[in-house]
C-alpha atoms as a PDB file:
ATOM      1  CA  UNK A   1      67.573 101.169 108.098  1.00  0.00           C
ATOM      2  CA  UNK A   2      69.506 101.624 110.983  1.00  0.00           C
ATOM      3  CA  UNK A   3      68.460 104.783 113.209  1.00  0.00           C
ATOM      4  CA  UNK A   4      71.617 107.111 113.524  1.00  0.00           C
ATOM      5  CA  UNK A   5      72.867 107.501 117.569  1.00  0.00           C
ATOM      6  CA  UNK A   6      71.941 110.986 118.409  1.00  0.00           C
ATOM      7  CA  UNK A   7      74.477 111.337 121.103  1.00  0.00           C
ATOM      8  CA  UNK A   8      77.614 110.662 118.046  1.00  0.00           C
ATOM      9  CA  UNK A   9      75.579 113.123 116.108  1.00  0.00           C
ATOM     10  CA  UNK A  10      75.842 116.028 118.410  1.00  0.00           C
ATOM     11  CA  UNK A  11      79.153 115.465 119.600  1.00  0.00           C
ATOM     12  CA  UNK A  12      80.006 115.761 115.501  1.00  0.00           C
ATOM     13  CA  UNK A  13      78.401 118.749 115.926  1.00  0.00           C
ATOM     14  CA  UNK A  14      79.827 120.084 118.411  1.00  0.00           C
ATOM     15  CA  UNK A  15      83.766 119.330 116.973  1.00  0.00           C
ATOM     16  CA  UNK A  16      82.777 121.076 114.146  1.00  0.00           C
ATOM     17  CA  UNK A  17      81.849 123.681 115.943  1.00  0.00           C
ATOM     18  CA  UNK A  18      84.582 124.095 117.180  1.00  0.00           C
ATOM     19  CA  UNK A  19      86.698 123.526 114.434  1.00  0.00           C
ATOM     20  CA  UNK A  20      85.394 126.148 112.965  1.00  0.00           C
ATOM     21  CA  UNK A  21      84.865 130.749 113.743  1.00  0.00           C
ATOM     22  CA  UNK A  22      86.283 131.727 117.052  1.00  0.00           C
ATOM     23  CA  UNK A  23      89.415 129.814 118.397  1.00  0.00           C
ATOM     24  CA  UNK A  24      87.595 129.096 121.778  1.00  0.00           C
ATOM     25  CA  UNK A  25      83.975 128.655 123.240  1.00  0.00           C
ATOM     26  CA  UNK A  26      82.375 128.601 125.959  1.00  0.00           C
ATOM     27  CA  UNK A  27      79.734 126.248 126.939  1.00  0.00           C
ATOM     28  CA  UNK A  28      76.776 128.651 126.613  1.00  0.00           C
ATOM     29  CA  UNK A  29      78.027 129.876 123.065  1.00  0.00           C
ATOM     30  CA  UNK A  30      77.985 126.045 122.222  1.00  0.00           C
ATOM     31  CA  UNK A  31      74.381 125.183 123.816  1.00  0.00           C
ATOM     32  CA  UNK A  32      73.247 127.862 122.557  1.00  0.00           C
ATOM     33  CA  UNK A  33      74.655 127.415 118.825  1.00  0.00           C
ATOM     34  CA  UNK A  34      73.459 123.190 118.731  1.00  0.00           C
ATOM     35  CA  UNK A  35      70.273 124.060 120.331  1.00  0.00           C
ATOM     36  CA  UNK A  36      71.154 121.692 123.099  1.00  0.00           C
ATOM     37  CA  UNK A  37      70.451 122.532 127.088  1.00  0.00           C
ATOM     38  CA  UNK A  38      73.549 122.925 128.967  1.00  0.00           C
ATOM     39  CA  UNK A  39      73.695 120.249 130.764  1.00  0.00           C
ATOM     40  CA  UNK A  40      73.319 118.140 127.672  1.00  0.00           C
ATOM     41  CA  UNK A  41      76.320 120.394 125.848  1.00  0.00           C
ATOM     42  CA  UNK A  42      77.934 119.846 129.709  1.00  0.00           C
ATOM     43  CA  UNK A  43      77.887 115.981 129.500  1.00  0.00           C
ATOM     44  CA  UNK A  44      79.001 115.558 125.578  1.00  0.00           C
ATOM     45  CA  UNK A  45      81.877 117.831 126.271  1.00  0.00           C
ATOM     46  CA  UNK A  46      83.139 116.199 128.917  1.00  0.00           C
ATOM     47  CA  UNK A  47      83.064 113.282 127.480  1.00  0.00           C
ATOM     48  CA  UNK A  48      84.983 114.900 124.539  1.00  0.00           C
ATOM     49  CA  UNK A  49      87.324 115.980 127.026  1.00  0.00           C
ATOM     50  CA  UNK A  50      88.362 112.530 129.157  1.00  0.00           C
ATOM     51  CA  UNK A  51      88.976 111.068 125.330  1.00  0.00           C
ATOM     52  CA  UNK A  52      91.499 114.159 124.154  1.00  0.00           C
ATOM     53  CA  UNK A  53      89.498 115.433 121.374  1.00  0.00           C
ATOM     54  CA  UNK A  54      88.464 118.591 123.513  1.00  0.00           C
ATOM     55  CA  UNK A  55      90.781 120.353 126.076  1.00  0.00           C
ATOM     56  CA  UNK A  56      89.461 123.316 128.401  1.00  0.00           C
ATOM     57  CA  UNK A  57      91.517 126.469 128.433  1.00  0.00           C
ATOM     58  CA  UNK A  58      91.776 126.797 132.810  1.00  0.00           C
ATOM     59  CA  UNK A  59      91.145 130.418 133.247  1.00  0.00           C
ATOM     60  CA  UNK A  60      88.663 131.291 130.761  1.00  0.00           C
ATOM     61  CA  UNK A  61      86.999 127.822 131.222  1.00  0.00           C
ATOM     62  CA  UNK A  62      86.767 127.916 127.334  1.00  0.00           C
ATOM     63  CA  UNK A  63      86.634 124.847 124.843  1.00  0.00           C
ATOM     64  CA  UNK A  64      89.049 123.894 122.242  1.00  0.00           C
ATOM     65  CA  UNK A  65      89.795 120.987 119.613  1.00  0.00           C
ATOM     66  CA  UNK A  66      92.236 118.534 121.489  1.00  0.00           C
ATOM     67  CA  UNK A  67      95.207 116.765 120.703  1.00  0.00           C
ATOM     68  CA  UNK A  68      93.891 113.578 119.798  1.00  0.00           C
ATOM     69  CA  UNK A  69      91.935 114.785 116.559  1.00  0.00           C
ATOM     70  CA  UNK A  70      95.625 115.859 115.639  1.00  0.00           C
ATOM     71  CA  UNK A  71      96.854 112.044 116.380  1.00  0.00           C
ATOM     72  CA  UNK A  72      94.235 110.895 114.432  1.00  0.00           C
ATOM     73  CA  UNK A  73      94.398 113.245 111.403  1.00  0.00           C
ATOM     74  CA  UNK A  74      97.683 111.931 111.039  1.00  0.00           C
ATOM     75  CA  UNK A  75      96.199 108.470 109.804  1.00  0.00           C
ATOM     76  CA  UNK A  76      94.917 110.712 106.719  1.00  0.00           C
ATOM     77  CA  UNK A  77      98.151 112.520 106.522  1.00  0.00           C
ATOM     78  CA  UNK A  78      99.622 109.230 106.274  1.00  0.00           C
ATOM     79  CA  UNK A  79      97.521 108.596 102.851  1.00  0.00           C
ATOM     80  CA  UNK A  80      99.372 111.305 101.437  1.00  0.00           C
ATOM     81  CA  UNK A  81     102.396 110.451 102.280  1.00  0.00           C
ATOM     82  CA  UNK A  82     101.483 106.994 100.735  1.00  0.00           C
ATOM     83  CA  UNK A  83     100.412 108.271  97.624  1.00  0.00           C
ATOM     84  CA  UNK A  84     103.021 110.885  96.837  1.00  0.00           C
ATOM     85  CA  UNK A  85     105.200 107.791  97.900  1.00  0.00           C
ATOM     86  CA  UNK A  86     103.944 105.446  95.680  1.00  0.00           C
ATOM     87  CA  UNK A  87     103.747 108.043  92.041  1.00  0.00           C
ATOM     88  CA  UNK A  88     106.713 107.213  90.803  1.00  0.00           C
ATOM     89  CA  UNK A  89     106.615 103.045  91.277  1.00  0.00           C
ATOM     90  CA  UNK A  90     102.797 102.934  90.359  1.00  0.00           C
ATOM     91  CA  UNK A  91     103.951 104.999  86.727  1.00  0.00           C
ATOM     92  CA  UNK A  92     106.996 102.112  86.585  1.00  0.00           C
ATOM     93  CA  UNK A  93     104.467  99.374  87.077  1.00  0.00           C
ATOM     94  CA  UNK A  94     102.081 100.740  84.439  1.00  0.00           C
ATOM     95  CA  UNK A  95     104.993 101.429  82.072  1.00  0.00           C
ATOM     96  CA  UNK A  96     106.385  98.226  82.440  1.00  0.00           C
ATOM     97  CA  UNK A  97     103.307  95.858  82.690  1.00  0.00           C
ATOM     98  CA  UNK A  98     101.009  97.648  80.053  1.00  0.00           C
ATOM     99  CA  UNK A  99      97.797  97.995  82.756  1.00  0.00           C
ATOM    100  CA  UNK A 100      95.846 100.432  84.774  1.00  0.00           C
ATOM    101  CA  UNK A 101      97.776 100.516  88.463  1.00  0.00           C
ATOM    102  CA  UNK A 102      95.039 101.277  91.467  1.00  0.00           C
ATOM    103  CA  UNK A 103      96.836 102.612  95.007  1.00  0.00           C
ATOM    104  CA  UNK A 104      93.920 101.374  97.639  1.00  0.00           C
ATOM    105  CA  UNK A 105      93.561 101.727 101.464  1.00  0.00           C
ATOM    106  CA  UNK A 106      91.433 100.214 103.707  1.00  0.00           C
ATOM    107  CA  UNK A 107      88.312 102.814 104.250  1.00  0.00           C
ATOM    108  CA  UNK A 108      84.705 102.065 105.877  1.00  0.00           C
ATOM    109  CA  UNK A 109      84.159  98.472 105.024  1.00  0.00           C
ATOM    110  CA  UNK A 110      85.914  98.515 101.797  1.00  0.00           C
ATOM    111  CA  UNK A 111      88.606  99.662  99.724  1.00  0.00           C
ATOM    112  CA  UNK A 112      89.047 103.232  98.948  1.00  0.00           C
ATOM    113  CA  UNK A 113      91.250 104.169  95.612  1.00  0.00           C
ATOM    114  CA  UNK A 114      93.523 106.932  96.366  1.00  0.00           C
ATOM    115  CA  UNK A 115      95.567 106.982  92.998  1.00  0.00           C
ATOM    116  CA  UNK A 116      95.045 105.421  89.744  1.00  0.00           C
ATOM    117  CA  UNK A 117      97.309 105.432  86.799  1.00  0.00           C
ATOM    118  CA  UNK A 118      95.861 104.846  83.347  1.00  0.00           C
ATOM    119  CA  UNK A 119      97.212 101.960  81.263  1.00  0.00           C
ATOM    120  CA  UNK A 120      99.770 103.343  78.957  1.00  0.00           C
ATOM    121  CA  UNK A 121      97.401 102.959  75.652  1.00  0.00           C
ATOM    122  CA  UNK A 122      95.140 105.179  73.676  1.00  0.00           C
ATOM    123  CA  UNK A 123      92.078 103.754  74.934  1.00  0.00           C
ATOM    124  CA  UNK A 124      88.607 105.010  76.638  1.00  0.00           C
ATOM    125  CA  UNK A 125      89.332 104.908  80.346  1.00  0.00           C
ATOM    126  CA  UNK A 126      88.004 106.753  83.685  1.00  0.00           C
ATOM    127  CA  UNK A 127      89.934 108.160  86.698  1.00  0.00           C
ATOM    128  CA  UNK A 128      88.493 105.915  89.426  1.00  0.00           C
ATOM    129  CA  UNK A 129      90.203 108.131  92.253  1.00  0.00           C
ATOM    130  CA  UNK A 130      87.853 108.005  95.360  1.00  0.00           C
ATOM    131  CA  UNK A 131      86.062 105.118  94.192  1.00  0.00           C
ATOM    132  CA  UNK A 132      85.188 102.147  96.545  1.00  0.00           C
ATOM    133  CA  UNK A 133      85.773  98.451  96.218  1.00  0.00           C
ATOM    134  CA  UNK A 134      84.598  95.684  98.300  1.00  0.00           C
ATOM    135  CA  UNK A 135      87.183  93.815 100.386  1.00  0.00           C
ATOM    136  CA  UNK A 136      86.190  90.104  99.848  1.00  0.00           C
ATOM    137  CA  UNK A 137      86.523  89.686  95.784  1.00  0.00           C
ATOM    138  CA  UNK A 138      88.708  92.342  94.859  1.00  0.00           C
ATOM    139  CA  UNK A 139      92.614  91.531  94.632  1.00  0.00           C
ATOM    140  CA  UNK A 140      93.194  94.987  96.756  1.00  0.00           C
ATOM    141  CA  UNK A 141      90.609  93.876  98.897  1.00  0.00           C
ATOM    142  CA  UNK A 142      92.074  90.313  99.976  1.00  0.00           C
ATOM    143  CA  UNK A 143      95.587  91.698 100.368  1.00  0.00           C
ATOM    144  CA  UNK A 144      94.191  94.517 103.010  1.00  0.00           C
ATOM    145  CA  UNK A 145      91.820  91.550 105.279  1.00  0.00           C
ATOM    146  CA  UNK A 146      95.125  89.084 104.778  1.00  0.00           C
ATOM    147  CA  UNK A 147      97.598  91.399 106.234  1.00  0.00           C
ATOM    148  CA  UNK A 148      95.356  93.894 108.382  1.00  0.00           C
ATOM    149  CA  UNK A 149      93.183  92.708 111.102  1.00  0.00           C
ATOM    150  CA  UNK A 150      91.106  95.443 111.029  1.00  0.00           C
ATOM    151  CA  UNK A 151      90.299  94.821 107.630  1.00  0.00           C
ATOM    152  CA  UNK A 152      90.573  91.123 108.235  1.00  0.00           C
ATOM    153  CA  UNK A 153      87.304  91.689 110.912  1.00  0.00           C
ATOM    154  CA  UNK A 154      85.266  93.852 108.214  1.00  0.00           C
ATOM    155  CA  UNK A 155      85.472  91.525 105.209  1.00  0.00           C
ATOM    156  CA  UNK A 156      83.966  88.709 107.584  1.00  0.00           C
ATOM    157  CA  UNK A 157      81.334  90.940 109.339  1.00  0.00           C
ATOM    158  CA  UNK A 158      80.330  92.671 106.103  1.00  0.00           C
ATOM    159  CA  UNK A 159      77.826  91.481 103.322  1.00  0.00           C
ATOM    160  CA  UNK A 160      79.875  89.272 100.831  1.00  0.00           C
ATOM    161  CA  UNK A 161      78.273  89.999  97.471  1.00  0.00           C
ATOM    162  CA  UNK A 162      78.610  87.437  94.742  1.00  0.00           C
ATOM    163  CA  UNK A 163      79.319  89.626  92.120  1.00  0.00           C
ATOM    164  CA  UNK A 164      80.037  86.965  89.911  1.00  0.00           C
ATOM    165  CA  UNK A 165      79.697  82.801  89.814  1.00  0.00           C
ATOM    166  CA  UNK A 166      83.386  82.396  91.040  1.00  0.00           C
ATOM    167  CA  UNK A 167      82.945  85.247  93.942  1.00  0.00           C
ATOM    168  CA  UNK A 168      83.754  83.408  96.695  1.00  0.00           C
ATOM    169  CA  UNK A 169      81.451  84.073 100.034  1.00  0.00           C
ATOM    170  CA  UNK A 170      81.579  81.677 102.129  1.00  0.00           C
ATOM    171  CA  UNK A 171      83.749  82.511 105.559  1.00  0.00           C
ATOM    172  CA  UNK A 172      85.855  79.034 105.780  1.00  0.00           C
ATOM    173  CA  UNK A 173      86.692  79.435 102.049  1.00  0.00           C
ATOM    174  CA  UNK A 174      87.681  83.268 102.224  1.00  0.00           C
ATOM    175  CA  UNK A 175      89.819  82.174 104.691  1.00  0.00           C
ATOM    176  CA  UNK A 176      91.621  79.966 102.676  1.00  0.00           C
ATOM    177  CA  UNK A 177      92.573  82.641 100.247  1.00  0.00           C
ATOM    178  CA  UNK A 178      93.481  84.727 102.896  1.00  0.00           C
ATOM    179  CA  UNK A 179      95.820  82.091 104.243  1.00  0.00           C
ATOM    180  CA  UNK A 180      97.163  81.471 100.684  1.00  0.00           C
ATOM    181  CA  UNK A 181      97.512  85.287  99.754  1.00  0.00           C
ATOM    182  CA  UNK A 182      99.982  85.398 103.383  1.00  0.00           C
ATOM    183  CA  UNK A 183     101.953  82.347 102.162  1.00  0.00           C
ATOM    184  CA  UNK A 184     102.858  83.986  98.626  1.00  0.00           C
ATOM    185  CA  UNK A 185     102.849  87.416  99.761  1.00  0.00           C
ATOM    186  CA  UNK A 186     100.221  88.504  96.950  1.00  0.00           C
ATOM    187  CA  UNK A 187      96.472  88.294  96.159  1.00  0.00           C
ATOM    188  CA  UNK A 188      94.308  87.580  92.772  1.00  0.00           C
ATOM    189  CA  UNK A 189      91.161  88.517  91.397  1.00  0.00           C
ATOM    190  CA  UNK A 190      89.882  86.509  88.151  1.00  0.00           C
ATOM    191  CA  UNK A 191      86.738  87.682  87.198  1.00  0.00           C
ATOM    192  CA  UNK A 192      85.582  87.420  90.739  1.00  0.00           C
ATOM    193  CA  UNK A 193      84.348  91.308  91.017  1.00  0.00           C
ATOM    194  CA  UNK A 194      84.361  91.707  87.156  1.00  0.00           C
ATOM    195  CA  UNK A 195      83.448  89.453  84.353  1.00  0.00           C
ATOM    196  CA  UNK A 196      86.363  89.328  81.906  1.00  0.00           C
ATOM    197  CA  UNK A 197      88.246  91.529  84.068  1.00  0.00           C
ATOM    198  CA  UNK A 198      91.650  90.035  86.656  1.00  0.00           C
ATOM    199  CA  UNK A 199      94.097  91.713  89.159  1.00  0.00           C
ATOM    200  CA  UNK A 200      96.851  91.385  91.050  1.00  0.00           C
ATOM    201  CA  UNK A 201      98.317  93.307  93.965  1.00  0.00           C
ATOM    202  CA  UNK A 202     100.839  93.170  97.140  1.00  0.00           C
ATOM    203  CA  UNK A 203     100.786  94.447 100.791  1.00  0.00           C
ATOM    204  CA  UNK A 204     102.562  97.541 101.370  1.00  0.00           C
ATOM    205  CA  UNK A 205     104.040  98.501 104.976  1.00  0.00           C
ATOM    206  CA  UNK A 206     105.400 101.483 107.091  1.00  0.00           C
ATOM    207  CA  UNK A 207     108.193 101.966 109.000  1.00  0.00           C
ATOM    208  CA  UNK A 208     106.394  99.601 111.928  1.00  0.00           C
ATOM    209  CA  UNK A 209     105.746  96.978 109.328  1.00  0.00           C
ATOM    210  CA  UNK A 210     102.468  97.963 109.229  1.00  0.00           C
ATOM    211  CA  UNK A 211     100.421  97.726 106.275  1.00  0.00           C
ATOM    212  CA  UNK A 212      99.204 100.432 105.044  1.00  0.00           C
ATOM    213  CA  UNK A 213      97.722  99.743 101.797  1.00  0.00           C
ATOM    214  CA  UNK A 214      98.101  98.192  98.576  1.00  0.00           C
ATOM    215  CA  UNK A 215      99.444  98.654  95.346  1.00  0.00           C
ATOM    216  CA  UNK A 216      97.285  96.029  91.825  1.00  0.00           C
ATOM    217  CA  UNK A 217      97.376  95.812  88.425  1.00  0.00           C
ATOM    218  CA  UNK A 218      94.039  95.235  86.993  1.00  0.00           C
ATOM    219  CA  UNK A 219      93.336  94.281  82.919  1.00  0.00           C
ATOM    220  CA  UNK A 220      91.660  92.262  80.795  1.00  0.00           C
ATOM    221  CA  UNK A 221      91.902  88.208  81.485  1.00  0.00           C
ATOM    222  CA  UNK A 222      93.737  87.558  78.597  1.00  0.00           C
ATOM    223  CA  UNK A 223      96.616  90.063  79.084  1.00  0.00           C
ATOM    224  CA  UNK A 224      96.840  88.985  82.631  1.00  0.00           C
ATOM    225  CA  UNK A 225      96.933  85.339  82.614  1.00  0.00           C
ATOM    226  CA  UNK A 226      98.682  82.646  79.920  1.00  0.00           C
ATOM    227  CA  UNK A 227      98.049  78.931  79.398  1.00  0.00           C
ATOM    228  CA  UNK A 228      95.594  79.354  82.027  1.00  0.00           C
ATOM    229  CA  UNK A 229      97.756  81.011  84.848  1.00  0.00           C
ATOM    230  CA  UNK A 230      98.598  84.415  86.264  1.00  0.00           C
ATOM    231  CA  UNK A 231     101.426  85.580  84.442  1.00  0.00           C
ATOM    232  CA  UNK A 232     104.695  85.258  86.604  1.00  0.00           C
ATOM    233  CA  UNK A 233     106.313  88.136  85.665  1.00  0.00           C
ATOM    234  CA  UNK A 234     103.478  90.420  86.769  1.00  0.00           C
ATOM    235  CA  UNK A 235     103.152  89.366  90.093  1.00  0.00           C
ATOM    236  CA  UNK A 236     106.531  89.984  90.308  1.00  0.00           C
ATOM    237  CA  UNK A 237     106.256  93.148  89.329  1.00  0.00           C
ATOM    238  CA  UNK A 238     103.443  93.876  91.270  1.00  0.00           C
ATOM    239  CA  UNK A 239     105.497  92.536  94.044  1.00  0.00           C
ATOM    240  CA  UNK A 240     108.581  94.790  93.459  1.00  0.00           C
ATOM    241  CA  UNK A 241     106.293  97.784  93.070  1.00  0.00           C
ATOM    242  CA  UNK A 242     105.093  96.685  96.672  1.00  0.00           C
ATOM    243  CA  UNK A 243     108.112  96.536  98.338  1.00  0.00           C
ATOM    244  CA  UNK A 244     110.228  99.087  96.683  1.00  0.00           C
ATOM    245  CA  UNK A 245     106.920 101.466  97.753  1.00  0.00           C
ATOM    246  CA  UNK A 246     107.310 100.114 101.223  1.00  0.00           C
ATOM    247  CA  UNK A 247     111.316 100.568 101.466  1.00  0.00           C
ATOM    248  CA  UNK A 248     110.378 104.370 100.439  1.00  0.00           C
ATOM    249  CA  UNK A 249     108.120 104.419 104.016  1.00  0.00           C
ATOM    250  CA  UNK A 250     110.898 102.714 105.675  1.00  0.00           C
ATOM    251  CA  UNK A 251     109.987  99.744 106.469  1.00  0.00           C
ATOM    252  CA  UNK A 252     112.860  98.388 104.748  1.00  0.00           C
ATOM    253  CA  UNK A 253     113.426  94.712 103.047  1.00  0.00           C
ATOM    254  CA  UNK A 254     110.973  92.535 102.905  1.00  0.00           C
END
């Protein structure tokens, strides 16, 4: 196992630290409180500093959270906003295509589920909210490494699981159906992750025509595909729920 780099551990530390009790410390308070020598506290903080996340208050010489955590809290704020977004859509897609609807974003090497809509039956089924799915054989997944280089870099440097006999591993062929899922502007998942189980989703985008996530469908084989093939009128609805999501974040038409 990897060891854990004890300078990124202290500097955590020392954010939350501050995040948290008085408003401002100084350095002693904050040596003192991570059991760290000063000039050890002295070096991580300035560090801190030069990068934004820590700003120093000029007459009391006291430490404070910086700007930059702000900047980058946003990135969750921006979940939220993608979610509350997407509720109304991702209940239309469910209504009108008769399956479970899973809202995912890209999230430490895979695909994090920040809303889920039950399919509109009576059946057994479990809110899957906060779960994780890999990038490489999920439908969600391949839309996020097509469209986001980020993701793009993590599904290629990450272990690629076969999960099943048609999970496909191998880096020339993922590209492939990365290149294929840019070219029709969706992505597809037969029993890849899940035996018996398909999906289907589409890229959503931000006002910079970003993307920002993505929006699947995800049933049984046999209520997905016909004769063989996805059915057309759920990727189109998948599709729709995509963009109309994305128009909503102002990116407008795509």
């Amino acid at each position: 196992m990897a060891r854990n780099i004890q300078s990124l551990e202290r500097a955590a530390a020392m954010l939350r630290l501050l995040a948290g009790g008085e408003r401002r410390l100084g350095l002693s308070d904050i040596a003192s409180s991570l059991g760290l020598a000063k000039g050890t506290a002295h070096g991580i903080l300035r560090t801190l500093q030069q990068e934004g996340f820590v700003e120093q208050d000029d007459t009391s010489g006291r430490y404070q959270l910086g700007a930059e955590l702000l900047r980058l809290g946003t990135t969750y704020l921006d979940v939220h906003e993608l979610r509350a977004r997407a509720l109304v859509w991702t209940d239309d897609l469910a209504r009108s295509s008769g399956e479970s609807v899973h809202l995912g974003v890209l999230h430490q090497q895979g695909v994090l589920i920040v809303h889920h809509v039950f399919r509109p039956d009576d059946s057994r089924q479990v809110l899957e909210i906060g779960a994780m799915q890999p990038l490489h054989s999920t439908a969600l997944g391949k839309v996020l490494s097509a469209y986001d280089p980020v993701a793009h870099s993590e599904a290629l440097e990450a272990d690629r699981t076969a999960f099943t006999d048609r999970t496909v591993c191998e880096p020339d062929r993922f590209e492939h159906i990365l290149d294929i899922t840019r070219a029709r502007g969706y992505a597809a998942d037969v029993e890849e992750t899940w035996e018996g189980i398909a999906s289907i989703a589409a890229p959503i985008h931000d006002r910079r025509r970003m993307p920002v996530g993505a929006v699947g469908i995800t049933g049984a084989v046999e209520r997905l595909r016909r004769e063989g093939e996805l059915r057309p009128e759920l990727v189109a609805a998948v599709r729709d729920c995509a963009r109309a999501v994305s128009r909503d974040l102002g990116a407008g038409r795509f």
